[in-house]
Protein backbone atom coordinates (compact mmCIF):
# COMPACT_ATOMS: atom_id res chain seq x y z
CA UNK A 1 58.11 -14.18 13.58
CA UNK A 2 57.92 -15.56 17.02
CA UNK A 3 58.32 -12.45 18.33
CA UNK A 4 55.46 -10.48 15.96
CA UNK A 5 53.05 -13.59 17.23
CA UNK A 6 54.45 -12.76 21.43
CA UNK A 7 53.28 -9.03 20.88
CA UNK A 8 49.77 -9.72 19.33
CA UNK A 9 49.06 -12.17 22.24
CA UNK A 10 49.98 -9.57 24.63
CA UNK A 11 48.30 -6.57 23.22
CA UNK A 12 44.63 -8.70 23.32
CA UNK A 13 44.91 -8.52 27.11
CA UNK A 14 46.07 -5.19 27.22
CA UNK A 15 43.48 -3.59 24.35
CA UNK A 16 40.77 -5.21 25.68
CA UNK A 17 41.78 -3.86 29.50
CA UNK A 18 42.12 0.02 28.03
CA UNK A 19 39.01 -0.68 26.00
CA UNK A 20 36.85 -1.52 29.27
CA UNK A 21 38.45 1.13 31.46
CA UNK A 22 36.93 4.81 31.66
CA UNK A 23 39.63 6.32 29.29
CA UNK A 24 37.99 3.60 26.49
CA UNK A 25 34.38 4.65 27.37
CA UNK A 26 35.43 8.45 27.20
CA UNK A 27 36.40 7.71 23.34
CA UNK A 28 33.79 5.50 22.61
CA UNK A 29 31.01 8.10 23.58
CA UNK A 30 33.08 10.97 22.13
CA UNK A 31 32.84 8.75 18.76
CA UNK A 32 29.16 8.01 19.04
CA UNK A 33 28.61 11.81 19.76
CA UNK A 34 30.37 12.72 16.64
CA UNK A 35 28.70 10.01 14.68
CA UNK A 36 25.22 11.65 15.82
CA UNK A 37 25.75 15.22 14.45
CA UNK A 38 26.65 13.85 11.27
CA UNK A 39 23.21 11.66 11.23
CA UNK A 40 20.97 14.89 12.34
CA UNK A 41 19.54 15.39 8.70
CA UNK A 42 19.06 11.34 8.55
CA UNK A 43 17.52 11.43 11.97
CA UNK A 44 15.10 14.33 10.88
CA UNK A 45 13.70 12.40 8.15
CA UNK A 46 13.72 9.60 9.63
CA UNK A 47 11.32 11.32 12.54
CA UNK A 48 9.56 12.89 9.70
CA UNK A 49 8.70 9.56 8.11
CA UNK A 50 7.75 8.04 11.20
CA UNK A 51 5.55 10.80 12.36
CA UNK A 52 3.92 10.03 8.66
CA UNK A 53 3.33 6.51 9.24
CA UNK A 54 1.90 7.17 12.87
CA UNK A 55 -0.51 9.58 11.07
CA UNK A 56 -1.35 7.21 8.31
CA UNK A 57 -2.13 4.06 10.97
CA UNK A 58 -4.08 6.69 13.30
CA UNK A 59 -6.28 7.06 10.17
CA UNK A 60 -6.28 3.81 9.43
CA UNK A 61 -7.57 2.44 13.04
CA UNK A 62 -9.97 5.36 13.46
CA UNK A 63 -11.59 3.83 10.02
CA UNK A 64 -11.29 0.53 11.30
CA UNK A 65 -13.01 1.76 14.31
CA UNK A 66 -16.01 3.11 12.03
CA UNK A 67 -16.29 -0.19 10.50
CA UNK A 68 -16.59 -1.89 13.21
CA UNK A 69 -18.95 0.01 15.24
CA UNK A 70 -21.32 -0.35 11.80
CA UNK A 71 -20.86 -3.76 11.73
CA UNK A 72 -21.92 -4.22 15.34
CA UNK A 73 -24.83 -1.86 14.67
CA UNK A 74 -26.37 -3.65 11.62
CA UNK A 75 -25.98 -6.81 14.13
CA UNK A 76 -27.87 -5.93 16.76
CA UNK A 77 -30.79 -4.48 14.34
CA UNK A 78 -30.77 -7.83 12.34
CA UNK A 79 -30.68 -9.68 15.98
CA UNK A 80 -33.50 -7.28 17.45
CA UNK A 81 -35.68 -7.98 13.82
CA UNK A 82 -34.97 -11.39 14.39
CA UNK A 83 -36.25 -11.97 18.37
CA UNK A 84 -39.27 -10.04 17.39
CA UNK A 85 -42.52 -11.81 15.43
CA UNK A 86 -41.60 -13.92 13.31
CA UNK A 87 -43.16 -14.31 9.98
CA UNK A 88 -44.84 -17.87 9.54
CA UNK A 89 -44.03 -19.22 6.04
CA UNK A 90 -47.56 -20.24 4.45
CA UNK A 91 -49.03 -24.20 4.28
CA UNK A 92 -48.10 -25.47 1.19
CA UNK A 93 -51.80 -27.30 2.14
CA UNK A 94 -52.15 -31.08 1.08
CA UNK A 95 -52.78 -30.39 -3.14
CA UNK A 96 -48.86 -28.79 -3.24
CA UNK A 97 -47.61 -31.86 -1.54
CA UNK A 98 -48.74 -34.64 -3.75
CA UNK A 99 -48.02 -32.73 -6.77
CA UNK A 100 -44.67 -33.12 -7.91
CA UNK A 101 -45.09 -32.49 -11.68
CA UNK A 102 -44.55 -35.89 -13.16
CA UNK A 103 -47.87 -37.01 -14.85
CA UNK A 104 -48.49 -40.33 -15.06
C-alpha cells in the first residue's frame, strides 16, 4: 500500500517532466494532427455554415444600410419643408373666442 502511494507520488514529477519536454510536444501535436483529419468533413460544414451566416448578415447590414440612408433622406426633406415658409394658422378672430358653446 505504502509502496503503490511512493510510486504515484513519484511518477507526478516525472509525467509531468516528459509531458513538458519535446518528446511530449512531438505526441501531443502528432495527436492533434490525427484528431484534425478525422474532423475535415465537420470542419467543411462547419466553414460552409459560417460562410452562410456571413452571407446572410452581409444582406442583412446592406438592408440596414438602405434603411437608414431613407430614413436620413425623409429627414432632411421634412427639416428643409420645415426651415422654409411657414404656414400661419388662421385668427380664430374675437366671435370664436367668446363662444364656447354653453348658452346661458
Amino acid at each position: 500500500m505504502i509502496f503503490t502511494i511512493i510510486l504515484v507520488v513519484l511518477m507526478i514529477p516525472i509525467l509531468a517532466i516528459i509531458l513538458d519536454s519535446q518528446v511530449g510536444r512531438a505526441l501531443a501535436s502528432r495527436l492533434e494532427r490525427r484528431s484534425l483529419g478525422e474532423a475535415d468533413g465537420l470542419t467543411a460544414e462547419r466553414m460552409a455554415f459560417l460562410e452562410g451566416e456571413v452571407e446572410r448578415l452581409s444582406t442583412e447590414l446592406q438592408r440596414l444600410d438602405e434603411e437608414s440612408r431613407f430614413v436620413t433622406r425623409l429627414l432632411t426633406e421634412r427639416a428643409a419643408s420645415d426651415s422654409g415658409p411657414t404656414r400661419a394658422l388662421p385668427d380664430p378672430g374675437p366671435s370664436a373666442a367668446g363662444t364656447g358653446g354653453d348658452a346661458d
